[in-house]
Protein backbone atom coordinates (compact mmCIF):
# COMPACT_ATOMS: atom_id res chain seq x y z
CA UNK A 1 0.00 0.00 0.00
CA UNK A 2 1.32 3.47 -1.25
CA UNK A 3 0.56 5.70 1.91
CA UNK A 4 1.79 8.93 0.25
CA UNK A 5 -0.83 8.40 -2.37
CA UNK A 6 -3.61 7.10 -0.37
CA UNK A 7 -3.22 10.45 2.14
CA UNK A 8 -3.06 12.64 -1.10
CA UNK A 9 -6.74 10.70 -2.39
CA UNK A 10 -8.27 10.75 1.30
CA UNK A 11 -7.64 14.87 1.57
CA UNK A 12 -8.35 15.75 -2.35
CA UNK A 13 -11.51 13.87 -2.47
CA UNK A 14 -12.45 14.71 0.72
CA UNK A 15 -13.12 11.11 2.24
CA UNK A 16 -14.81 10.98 5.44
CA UNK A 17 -14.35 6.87 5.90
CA UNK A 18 -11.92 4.79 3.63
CA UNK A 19 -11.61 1.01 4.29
CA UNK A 20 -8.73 -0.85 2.64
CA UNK A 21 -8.07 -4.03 2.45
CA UNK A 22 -4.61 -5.86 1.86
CA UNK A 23 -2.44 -3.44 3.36
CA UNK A 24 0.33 -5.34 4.27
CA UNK A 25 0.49 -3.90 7.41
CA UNK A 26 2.60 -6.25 10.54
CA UNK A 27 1.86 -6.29 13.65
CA UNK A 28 5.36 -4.80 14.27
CA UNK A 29 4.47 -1.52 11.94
CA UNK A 30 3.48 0.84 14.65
CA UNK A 31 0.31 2.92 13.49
CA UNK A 32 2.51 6.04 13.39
CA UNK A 33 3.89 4.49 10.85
CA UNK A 34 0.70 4.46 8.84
CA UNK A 35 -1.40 7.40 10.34
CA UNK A 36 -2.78 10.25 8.48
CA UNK A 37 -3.55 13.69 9.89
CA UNK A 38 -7.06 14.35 10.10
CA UNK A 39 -8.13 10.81 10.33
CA UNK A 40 -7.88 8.02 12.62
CA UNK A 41 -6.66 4.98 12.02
CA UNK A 42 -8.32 1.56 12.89
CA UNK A 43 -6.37 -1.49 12.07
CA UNK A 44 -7.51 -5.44 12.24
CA UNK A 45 -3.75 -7.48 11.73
CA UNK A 46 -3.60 -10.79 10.96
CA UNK A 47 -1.50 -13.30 13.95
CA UNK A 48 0.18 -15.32 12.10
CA UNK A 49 -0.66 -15.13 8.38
CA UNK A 50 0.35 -12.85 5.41
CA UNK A 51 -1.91 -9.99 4.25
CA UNK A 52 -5.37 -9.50 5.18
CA UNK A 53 -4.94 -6.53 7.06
CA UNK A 54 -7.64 -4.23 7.22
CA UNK A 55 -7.46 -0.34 7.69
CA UNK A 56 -9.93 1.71 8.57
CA UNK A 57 -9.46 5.71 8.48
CA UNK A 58 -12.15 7.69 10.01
CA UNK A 59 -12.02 11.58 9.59
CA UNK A 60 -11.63 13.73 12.56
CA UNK A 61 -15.03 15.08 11.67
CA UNK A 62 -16.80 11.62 12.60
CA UNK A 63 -17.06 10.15 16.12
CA UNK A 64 -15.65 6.75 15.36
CA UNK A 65 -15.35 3.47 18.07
CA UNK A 66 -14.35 0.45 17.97
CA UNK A 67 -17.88 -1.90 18.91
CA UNK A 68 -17.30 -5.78 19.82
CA UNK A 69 -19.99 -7.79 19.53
CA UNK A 70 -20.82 -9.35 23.06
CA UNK A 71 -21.92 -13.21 21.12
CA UNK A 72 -18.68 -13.71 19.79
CA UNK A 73 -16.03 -11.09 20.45
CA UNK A 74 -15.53 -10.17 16.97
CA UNK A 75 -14.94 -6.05 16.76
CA UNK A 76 -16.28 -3.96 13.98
CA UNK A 77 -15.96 0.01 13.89
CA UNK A 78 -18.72 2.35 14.28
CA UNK A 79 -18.59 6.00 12.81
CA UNK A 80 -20.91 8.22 13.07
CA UNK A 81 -21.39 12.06 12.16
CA UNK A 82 -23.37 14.67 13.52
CA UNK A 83 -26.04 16.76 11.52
CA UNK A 84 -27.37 19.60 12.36
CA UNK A 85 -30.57 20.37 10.38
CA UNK A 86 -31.98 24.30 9.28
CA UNK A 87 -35.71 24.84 8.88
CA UNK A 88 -36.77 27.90 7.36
């Protein structure tokens, strides 16, 4: 995964949630390593296989969490973004 051009995509397209797959990403990669300003990074490695990872970047304009599902442990993230509607 090219970082430099996936920051320059998020930021001139204006992406509020990008989830990519196949990142490459190890355990041992810190997520300084692949955090973008603005955004926050949510990350699902793979123990003991290669690829799979899963990156989730969530602009700093959303409320995003990380929800685990109480059946079966398995963790999904939630995002969500607030409105704020005008009547006339």
């Amino acid at each position: 995964m090219n970082f430099d051009m996936t920051k320059a995509d998020l930021v001139s397209y204006d992406v509020h949630i990008a989830v990519i797959t196949e990142t490459h990403l190890k355990q041992r990669h810190a997520d300084h390593f692949a955090a973008i300003d603005g955004y926050s990074l949510f990350r699902r490695d793979r123990a003991g296989r290669k690829g799979g990872v899963v990156a989730v970047y969530v602009s700093s304009q959303m409320s995003a969490t990380v929800w685990t599902c109480p059946s079966d442990s398995s963790s999904a993230v939630r995002a969500t973004m607030g409105a704020r509607l005008r009547c006339s």
